[in-house]
Each structure stands twice: as C-alpha cells, then as structure tokens.
Protein backbone atom coordinates (compact mmCIF):
# COMPACT_ATOMS: atom_id res chain seq x y z
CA UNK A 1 0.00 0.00 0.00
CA UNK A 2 1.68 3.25 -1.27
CA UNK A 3 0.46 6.77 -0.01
CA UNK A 4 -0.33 9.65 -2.55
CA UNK A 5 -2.04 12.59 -3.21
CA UNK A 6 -4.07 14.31 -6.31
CA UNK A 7 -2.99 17.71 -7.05
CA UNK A 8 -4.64 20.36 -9.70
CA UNK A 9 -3.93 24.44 -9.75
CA UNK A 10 -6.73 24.33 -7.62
CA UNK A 11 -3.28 23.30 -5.17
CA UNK A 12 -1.54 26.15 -6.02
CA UNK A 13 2.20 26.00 -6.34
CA UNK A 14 3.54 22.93 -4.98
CA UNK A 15 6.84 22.01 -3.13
CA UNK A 16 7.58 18.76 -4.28
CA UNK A 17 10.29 18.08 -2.58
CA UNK A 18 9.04 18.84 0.53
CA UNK A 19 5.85 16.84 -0.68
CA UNK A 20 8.04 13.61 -1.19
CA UNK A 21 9.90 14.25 1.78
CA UNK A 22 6.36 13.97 3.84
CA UNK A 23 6.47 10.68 3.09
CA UNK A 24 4.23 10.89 -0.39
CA UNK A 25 5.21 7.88 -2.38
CA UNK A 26 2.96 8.95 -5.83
CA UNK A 27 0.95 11.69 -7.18
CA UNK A 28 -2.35 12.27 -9.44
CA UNK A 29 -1.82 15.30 -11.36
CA UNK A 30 -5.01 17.13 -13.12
CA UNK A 31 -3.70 17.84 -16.56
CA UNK A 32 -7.18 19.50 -18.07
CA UNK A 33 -10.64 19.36 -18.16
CA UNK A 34 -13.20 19.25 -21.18
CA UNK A 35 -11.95 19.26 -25.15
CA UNK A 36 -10.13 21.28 -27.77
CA UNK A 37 -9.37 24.58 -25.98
CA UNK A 38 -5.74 25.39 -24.62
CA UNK A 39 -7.86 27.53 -21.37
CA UNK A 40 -8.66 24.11 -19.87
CA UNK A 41 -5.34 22.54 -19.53
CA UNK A 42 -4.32 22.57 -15.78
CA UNK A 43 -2.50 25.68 -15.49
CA UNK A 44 -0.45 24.04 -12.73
CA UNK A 45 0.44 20.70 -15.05
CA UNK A 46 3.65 21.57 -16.22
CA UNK A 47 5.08 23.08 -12.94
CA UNK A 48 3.54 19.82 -11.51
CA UNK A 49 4.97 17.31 -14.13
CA UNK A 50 8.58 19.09 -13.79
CA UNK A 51 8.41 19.46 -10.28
CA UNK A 52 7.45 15.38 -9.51
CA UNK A 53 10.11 14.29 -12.31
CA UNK A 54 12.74 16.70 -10.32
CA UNK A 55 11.81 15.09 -6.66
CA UNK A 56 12.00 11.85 -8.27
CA UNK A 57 8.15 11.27 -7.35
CA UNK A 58 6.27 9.20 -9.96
CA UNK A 59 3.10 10.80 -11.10
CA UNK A 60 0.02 9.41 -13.08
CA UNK A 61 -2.89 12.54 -15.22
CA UNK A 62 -6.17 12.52 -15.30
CA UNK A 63 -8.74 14.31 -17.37
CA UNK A 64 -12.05 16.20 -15.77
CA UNK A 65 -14.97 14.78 -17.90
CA UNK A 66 -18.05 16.93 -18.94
CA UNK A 67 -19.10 14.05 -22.12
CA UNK A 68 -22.78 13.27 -22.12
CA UNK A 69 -21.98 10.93 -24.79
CA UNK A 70 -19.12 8.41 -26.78
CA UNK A 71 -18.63 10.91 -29.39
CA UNK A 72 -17.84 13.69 -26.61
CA UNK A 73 -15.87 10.88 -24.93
CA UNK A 74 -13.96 10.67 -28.09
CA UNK A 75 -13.14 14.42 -28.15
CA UNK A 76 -12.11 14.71 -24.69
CA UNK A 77 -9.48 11.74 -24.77
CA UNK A 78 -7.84 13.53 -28.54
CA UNK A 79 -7.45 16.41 -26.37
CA UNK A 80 -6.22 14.58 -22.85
CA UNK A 81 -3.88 12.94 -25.53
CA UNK A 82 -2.17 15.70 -27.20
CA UNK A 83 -1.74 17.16 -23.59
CA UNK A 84 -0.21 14.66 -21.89
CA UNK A 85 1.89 13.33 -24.96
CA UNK A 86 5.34 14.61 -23.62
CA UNK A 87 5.09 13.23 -20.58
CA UNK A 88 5.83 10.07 -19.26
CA UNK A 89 3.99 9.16 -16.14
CA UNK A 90 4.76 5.72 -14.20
CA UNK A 91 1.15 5.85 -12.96
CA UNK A 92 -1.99 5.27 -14.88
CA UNK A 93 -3.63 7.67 -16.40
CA UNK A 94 -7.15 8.38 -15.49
CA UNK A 95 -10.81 9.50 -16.73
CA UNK A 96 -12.66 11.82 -13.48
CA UNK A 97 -16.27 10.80 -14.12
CA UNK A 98 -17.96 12.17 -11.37
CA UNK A 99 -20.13 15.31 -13.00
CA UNK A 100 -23.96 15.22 -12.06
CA UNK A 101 -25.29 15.73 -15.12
CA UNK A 102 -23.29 12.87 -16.35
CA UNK A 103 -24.02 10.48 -13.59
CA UNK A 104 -28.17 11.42 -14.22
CA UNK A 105 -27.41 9.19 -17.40
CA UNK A 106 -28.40 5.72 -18.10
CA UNK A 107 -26.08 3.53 -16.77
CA UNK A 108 -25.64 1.65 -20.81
CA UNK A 109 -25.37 5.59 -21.44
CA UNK A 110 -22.47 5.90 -18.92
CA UNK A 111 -20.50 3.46 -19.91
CA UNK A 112 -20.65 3.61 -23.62
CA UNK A 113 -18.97 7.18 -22.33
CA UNK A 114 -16.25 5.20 -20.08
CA UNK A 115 -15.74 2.75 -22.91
CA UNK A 116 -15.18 5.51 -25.67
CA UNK A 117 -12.49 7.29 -23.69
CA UNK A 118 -10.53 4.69 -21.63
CA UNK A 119 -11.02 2.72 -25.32
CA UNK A 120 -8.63 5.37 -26.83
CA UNK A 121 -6.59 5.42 -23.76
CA UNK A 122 -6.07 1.65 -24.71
CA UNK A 123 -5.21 2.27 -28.44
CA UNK A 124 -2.66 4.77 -28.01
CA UNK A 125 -0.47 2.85 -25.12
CA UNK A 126 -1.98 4.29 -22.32
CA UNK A 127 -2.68 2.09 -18.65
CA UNK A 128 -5.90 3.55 -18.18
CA UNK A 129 -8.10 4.42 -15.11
CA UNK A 130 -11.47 4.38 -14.20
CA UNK A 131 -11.99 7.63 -11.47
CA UNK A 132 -15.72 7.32 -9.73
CA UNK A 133 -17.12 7.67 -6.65
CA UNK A 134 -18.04 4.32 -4.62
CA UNK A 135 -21.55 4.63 -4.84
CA UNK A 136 -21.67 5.74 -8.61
CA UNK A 137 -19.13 2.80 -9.69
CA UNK A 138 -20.88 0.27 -7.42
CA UNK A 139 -24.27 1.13 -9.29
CA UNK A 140 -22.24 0.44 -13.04
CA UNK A 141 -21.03 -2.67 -11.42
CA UNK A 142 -24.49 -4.08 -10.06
CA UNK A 143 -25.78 -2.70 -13.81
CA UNK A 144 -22.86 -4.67 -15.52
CA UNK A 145 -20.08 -6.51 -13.38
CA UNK A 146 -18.43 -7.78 -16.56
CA UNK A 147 -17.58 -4.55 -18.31
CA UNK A 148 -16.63 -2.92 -14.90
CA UNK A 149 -14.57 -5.68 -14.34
CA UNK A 150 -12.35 -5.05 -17.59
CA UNK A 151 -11.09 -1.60 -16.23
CA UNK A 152 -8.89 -0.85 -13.17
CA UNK A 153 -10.42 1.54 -10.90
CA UNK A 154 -9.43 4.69 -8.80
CA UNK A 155 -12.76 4.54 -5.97
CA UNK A 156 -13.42 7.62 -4.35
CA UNK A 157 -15.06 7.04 -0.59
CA UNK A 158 -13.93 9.01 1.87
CA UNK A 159 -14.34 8.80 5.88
CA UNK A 160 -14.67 5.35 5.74
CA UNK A 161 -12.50 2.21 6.93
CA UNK A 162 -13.34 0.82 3.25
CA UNK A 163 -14.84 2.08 0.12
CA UNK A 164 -18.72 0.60 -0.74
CA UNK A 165 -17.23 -0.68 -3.79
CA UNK A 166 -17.38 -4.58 -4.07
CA UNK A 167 -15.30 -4.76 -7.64
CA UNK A 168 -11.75 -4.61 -7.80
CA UNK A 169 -10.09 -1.24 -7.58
CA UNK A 170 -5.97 -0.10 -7.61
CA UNK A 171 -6.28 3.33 -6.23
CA UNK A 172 -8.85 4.50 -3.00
CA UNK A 173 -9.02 8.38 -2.75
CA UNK A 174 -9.64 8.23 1.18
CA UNK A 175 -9.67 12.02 2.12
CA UNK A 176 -9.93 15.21 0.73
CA UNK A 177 -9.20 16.61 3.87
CA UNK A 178 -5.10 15.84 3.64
CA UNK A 179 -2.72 18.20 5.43
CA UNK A 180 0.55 17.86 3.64
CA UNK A 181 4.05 19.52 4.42
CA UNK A 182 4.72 21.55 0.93
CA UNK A 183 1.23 21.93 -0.01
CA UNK A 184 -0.96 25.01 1.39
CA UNK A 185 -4.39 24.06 2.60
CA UNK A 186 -6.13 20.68 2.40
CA UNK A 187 -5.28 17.98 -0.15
CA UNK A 188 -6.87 14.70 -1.41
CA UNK A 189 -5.24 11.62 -0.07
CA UNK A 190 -5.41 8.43 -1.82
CA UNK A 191 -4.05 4.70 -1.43
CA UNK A 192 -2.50 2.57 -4.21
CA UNK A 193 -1.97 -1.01 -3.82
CA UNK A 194 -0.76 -2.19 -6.96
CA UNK A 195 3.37 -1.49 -8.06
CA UNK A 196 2.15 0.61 -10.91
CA UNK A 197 5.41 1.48 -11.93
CA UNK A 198 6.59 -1.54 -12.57
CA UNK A 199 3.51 -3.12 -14.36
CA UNK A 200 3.62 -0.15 -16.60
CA UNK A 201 7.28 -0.11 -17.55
CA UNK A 202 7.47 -4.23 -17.98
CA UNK A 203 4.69 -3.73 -20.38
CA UNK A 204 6.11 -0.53 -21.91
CA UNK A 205 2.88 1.52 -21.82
CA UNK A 206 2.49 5.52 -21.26
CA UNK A 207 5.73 6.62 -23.17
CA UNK A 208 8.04 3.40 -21.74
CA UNK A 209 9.67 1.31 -23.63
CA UNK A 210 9.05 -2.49 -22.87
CA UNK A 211 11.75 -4.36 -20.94
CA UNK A 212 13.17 -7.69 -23.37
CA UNK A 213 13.39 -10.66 -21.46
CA UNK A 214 16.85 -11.91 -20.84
CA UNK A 215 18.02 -14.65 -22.49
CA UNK A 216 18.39 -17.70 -20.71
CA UNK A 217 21.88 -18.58 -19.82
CA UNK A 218 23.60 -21.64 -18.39
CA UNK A 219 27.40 -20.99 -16.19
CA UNK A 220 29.97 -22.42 -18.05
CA UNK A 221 31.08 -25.56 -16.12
CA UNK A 222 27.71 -26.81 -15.57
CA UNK A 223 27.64 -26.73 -19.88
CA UNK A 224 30.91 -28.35 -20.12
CA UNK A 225 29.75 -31.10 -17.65
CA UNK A 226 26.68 -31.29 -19.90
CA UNK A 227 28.51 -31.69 -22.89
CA UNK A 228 30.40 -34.33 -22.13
CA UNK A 229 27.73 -36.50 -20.39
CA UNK A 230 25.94 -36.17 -23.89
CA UNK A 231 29.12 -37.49 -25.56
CA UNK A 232 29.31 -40.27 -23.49
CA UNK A 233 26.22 -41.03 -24.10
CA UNK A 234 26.53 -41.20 -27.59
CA UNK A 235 29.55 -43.58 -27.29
CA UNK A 236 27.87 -45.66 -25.22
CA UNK A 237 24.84 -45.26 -27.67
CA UNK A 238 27.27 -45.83 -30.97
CA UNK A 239 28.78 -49.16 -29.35
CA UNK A 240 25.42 -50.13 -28.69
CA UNK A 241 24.32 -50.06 -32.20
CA UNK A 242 27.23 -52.20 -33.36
CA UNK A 243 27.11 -54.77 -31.01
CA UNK A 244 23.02 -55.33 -31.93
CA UNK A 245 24.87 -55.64 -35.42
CA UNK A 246 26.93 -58.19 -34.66
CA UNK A 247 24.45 -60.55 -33.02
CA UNK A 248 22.15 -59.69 -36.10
C-alpha cells in the first residue's frame, strides 16, 4: 500500500520536494478538463509534471470529464492525448467521471462514455483508469459486473474504513481533507496497492519502452559437464548399435 495525493492548480504551487519528503510515495496530477481549448489545460500541469520528475516522485494525469456521450468521450481523450503526450507518467492515467449531469445518465449511457475514452486510452499505449465515486461505480457494477470488471479503478469514498465498492479497484481516494508539508491548505489523499510502476514499464505503456526478457543462460562448467555426459552417451549409444549388429 503506497500513499499519494491528487494535485490540480486548484493546489496552487507545490513544493515537491518537501511533498516527497512527507512521506508521499505517488501523485495524481489534473492535466485538463473538457476538449479542444488550450484555457482548460491545468494551469499548474507543467510546474507539476517538472516538479514530480525533479523530486524523483512518480506521477500518473487525469482528465475532468463533462461528455454526455461516446462521441464527446472521443473528443475529450484527442485532447487529454495531445496534452499529456510529452510526458511520461509511471502511474496510470485516469478518466474523473464524477459530473452530475453525467451520472443522471443511463447507466448503458455511462458506460458507452467510459468505454469511448478509456477505449482510446487503450489504443494509443496508455494504462488507463477508471476515477468514480463508490456509490456511482458500485451502481455500473451491479448494472454490468463484466464490463466494470475489464477496467482498473481509482474509488473515491472518503471517511470510511473501506470504500462501498465490491469490484476490484488499484487506487482508494480516502480524504480530501489531507494536510501535507509543501502543499498550502487541504489535499486529497489516496491509497494505491498495486506497483504501478513496474507493471507499466514491464509492459512498456504511457511513453516506456518495454523491458526484453533476458536470455536464458547456463554458467559455463555446468555446460561443459553437460557436454560431455551427452558425448558419453553417444559412445555408449554408438557401441550399442554395433554390437546389436553383430548378433544380427
């Protein structure tokens, strides 16, 4: 279980060093909000990205949503896309589906939405995210466990021993309430329990490049040894064959 914290401008200026030195092991950063318009990009994300990379504090983005339907979803991930495509986060990258007006939907309605944009995610070599709030995700998941199931999830539930969610999930936002040396004012506090890094570098997903498996090698002696127990074998195997001539 790894501690973090999502950040946006709504943050302000952030010490990461100071952040990381707190004991912060990962950070969600905010990188925009909406489609096509340059105004909605975080106007914190670059400090952000620059000031994680610097700390050495692996970060993951994730995109606002305001789609009411798969061809908005569509838009909104083209646009998350060309933001984030310098950057190289160790952390997923995740879809914030939490807007009312979306969440008045029908649940098909919802995720055709969640399909559509994590679905492009997927294409262009993204580890995608599913952001929700327990009670909104565990209502998709009663609707359709199966195509829950195929996404990991960030579950928002806070001031609770456990989030109400009863499908698997890889991030729990816990607080938004956080006080945090380096940060001014409160934060949101979240959980991860998978090794994201890892999974996403092994696989070479978000930017990285995928690690080759090493060849299988055997020491030198234990070859040699090898060898020559084959030879003998085949000696033993050669005089075989011509004594089974000889009786013939």
């Amino acid at each position: 279980m790894l501690k973090g914290i999502d950040a946006s401008h709504h943050n302000g200026a952030v010490d990461w060093k100071k952040v990381k030195a707190a004991g912060v092991e990962f950070a969600m950063l905010r990188a925009g909000f909406g489609w096509d318009n340059d105004s909605q990009i975080d106007r914190q994300l670059q400090n952000n990205i620059q000031g994680c990379e610097a700390a050495g504090l692996p970060y993951g983005l994730y995109h606002y949503s305001y789609a009411q339907n798969p061809a908005d979803a569509k838009r909104e991930a083209a646009f998350f896309l060309r933001v984030i495509r310098d950057a190289k986060p160790l952390y997923p990258v995740a879809f914030d589906f939490e807007e009312k007006a979306q969440l008045a939907l029908p649940p098909e309605t919802q995720l055709a939405i969640i399909e559509a944009f994590l679905g492009e995610i997927k294409a262009a070599g993204y580890y995608g995210i599913l952001y929700m709030s327990a009670s909104s995700l565990e209502n998709l998941n009663r609707y359709a466990r199966e195509r829950i199931g195929r996404f990991d999830c960030w579950v928002a539930h806070i001031d609770t021993d456990k989030p109400a969610f009863s499908g698997d999930y890889g991030i729990w936002q816990y607080s938004w309430k956080g006080k945090i040396d380096g940060i001014q004012g409160n934060v949101d506090l979240d959980y991860a329990y998978r090794d994201y890094p890892a999974l996403i570098k092994e696989a070479g997903l978000n930017g990285w490049e995928a690690k080759k498996p090493v060849p299988e090698t055997v020491p030198k002696a234990q070859y040699d040894a090898l060898a020559a127990k084959v030879a003998e074998l085949a000696e033993e195997m050669e005089a075989l064959i011509k004594k089974l001539k000889l009786t013939i």
